[in-house]
Protein backbone atom coordinates (compact mmCIF):
# COMPACT_ATOMS: atom_id res chain seq x y z
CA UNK A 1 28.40 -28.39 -6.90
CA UNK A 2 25.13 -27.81 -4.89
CA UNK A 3 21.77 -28.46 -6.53
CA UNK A 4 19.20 -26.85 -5.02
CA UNK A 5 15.09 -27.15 -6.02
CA UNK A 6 12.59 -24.73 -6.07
CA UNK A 7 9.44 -25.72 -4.83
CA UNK A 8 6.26 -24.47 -6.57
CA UNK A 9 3.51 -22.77 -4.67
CA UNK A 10 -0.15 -22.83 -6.37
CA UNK A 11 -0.59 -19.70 -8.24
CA UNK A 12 -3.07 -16.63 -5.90
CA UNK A 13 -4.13 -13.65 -6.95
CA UNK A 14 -3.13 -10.86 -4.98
CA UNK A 15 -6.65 -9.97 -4.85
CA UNK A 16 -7.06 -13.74 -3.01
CA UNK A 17 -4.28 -12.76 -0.77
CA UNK A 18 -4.96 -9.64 0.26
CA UNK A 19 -8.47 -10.76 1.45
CA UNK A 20 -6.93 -13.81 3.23
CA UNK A 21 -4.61 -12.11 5.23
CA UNK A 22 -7.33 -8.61 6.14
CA UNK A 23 -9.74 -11.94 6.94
CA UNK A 24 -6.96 -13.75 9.10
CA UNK A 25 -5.61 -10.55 11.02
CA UNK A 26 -9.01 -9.45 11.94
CA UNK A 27 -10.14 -13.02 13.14
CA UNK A 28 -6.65 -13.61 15.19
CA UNK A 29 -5.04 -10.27 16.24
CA UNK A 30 -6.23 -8.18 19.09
CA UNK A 31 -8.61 -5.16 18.33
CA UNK A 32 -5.91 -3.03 20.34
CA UNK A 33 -3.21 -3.83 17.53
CA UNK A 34 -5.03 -3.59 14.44
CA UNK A 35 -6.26 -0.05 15.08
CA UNK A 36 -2.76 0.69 15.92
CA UNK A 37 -1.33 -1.04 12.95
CA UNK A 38 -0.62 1.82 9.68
CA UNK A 39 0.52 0.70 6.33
CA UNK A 40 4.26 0.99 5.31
CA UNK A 41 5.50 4.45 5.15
CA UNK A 42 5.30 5.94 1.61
CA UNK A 43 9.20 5.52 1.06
CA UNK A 44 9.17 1.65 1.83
CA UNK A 45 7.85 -0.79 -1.02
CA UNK A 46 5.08 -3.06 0.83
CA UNK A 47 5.65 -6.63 1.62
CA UNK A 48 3.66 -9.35 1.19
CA UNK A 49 2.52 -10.61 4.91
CA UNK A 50 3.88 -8.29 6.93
CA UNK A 51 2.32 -7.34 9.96
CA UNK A 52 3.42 -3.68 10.93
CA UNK A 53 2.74 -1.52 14.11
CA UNK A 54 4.05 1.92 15.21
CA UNK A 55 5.86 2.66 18.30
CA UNK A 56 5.07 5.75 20.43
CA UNK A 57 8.78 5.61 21.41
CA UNK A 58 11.86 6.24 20.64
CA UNK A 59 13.97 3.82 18.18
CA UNK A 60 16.43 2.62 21.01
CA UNK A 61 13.69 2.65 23.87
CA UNK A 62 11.58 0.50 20.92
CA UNK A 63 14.50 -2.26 20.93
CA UNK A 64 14.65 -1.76 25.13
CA UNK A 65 10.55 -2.15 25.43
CA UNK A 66 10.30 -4.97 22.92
CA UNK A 67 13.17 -7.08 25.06
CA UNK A 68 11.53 -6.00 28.08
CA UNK A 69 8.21 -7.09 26.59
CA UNK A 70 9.58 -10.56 25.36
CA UNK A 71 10.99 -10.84 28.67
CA UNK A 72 7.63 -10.24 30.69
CA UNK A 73 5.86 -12.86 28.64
CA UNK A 74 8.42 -15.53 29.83
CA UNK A 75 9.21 -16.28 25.85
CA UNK A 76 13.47 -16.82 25.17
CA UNK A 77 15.15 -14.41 23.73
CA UNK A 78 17.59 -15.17 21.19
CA UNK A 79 19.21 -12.31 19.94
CA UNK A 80 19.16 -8.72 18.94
CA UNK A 81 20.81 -7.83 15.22
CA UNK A 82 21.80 -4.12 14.67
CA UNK A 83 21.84 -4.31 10.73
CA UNK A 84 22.53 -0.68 10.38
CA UNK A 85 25.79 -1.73 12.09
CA UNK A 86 26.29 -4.56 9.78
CA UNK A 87 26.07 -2.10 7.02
CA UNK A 88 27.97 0.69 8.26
CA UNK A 89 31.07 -2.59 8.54
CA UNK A 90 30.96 -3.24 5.03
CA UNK A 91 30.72 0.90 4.34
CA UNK A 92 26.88 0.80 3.23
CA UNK A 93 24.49 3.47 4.43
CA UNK A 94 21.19 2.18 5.98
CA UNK A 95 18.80 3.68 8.65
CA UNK A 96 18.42 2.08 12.09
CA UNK A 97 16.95 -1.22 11.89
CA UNK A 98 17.51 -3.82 14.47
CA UNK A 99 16.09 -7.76 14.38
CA UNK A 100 15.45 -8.84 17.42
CA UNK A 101 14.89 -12.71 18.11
CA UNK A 102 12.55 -14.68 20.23
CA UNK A 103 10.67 -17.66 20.65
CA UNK A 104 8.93 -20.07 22.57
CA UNK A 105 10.31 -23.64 21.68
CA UNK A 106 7.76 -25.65 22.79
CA UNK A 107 5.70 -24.09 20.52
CA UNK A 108 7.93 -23.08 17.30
CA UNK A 109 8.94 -26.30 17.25
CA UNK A 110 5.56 -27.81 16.24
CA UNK A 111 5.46 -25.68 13.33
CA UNK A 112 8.88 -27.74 12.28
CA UNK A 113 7.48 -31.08 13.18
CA UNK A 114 4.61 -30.26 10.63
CA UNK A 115 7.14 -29.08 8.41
CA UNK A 116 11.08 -28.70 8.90
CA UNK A 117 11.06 -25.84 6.27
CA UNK A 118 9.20 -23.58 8.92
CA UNK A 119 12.82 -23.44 10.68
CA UNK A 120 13.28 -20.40 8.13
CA UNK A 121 10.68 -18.19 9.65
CA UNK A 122 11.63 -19.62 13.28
CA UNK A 123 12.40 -18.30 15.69
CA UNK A 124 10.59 -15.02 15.44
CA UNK A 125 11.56 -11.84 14.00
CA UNK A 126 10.76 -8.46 14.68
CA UNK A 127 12.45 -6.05 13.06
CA UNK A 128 12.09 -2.11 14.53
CA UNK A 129 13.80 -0.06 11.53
CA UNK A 130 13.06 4.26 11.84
CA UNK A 131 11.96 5.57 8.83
CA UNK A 132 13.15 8.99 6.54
CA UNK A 133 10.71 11.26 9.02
CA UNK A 134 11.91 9.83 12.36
CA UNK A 135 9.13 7.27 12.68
CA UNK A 136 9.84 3.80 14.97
CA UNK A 137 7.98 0.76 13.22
CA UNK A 138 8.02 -2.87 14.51
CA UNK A 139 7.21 -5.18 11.82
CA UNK A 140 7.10 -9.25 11.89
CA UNK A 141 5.76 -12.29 9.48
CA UNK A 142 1.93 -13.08 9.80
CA UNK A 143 1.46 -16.47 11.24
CA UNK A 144 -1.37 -17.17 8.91
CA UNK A 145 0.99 -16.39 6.11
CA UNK A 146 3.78 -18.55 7.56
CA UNK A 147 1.21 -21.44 7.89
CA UNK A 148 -0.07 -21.01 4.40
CA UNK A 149 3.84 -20.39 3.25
CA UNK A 150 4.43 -23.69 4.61
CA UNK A 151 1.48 -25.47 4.04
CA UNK A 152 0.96 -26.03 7.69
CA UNK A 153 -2.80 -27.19 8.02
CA UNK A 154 -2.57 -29.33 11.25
CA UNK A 155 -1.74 -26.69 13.76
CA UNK A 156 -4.46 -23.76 13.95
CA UNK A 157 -4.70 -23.27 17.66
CA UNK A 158 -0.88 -22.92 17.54
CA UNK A 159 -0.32 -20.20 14.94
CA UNK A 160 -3.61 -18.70 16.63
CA UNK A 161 -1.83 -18.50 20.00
CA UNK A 162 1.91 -17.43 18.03
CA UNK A 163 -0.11 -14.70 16.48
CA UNK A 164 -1.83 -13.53 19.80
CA UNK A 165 1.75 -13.62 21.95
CA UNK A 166 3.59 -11.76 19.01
CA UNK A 167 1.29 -8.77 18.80
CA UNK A 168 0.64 -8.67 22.54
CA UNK A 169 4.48 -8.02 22.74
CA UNK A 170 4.83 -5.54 19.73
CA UNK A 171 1.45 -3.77 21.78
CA UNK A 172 3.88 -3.30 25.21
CA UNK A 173 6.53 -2.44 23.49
CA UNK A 174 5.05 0.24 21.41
CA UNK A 175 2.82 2.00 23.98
């Protein structure tokens, strides 16, 4: 039998949080992407540090830009998930969402030297799902929220520069 152990995180407020992360983004994400980036579509329940930016484009030409874009920055790509197609093989309905994969090793794998747990959230991930009204989002985990998630004090010009490269990629591939 497996055991497994849940480990406790101190107790925030969402109050706390929300003004961490709205503090965080506007200190380490480019002017160009927060002015771009909406909340969640009515439909979709929020989620906590989620970073979320509309595409101009098409759902298919958002996957095709956001390769393109990882691609152009020189970062490895790792794979692209259609989950809609997942569903659809075990006869469940969902609307188009695609993960797509990509790193840069030489820096993701700091965040796991500081913590091996971090391996959960690495990788990247950036999902582009369509919503009910035809809208393309891209949406990805907040490096300040994956640092705090993982207690991961020792490496702030590393998330800073993760944080920078991820929304300079959503930003190409969504104008």
């Amino acid at each position: 039998m497996m055991e497994m152990t849940l480990i406790a995180a101190p107790r925030l407020t969402a109050a706390s949080v929300a003004c961490a992360l709205a503090t965080a983004a506007a200190a380490l994400i480019p002017a160009a992407v927060v002015a771009q980036t909406l909340p969640a579509p009515a439909a979709v329940a929020a989620a906590d540090g989620v970073v979320q930016l509309q595409s101009r484009h098409g759902f298919d030409d958002t996957v095709a830009r956001l390769q393109a874009a990882v691609a152009a920055k020189g970062v490895k790509f790792f794979d692209a998930i259609d989950q809609s197609q997942l569903g659809a093989s075990a006869d469940l309905k969902l609307g188009r969402s695609t993960l797509v994969l990509f790193g840069n090793p030489p820096l993701g794998v700091q965040f796991l030297q500081s913590n091996p747990y971090a391996g959960l959230d690495w990788p990247v991930r950036m999902l582009v799902t369509q919503d009910a009204n035809g809208g393309v989002w891209m949406a990805w985990t907040d490096f300040n929220y994956i640092a705090a998630r993982y207690r991961i004090t020792d490496k702030p010009a590393q998330f800073k520069m993760a944080s920078e490269v991820a929304a300079s990629i959503a930003t190409d591939a969504a104008r």
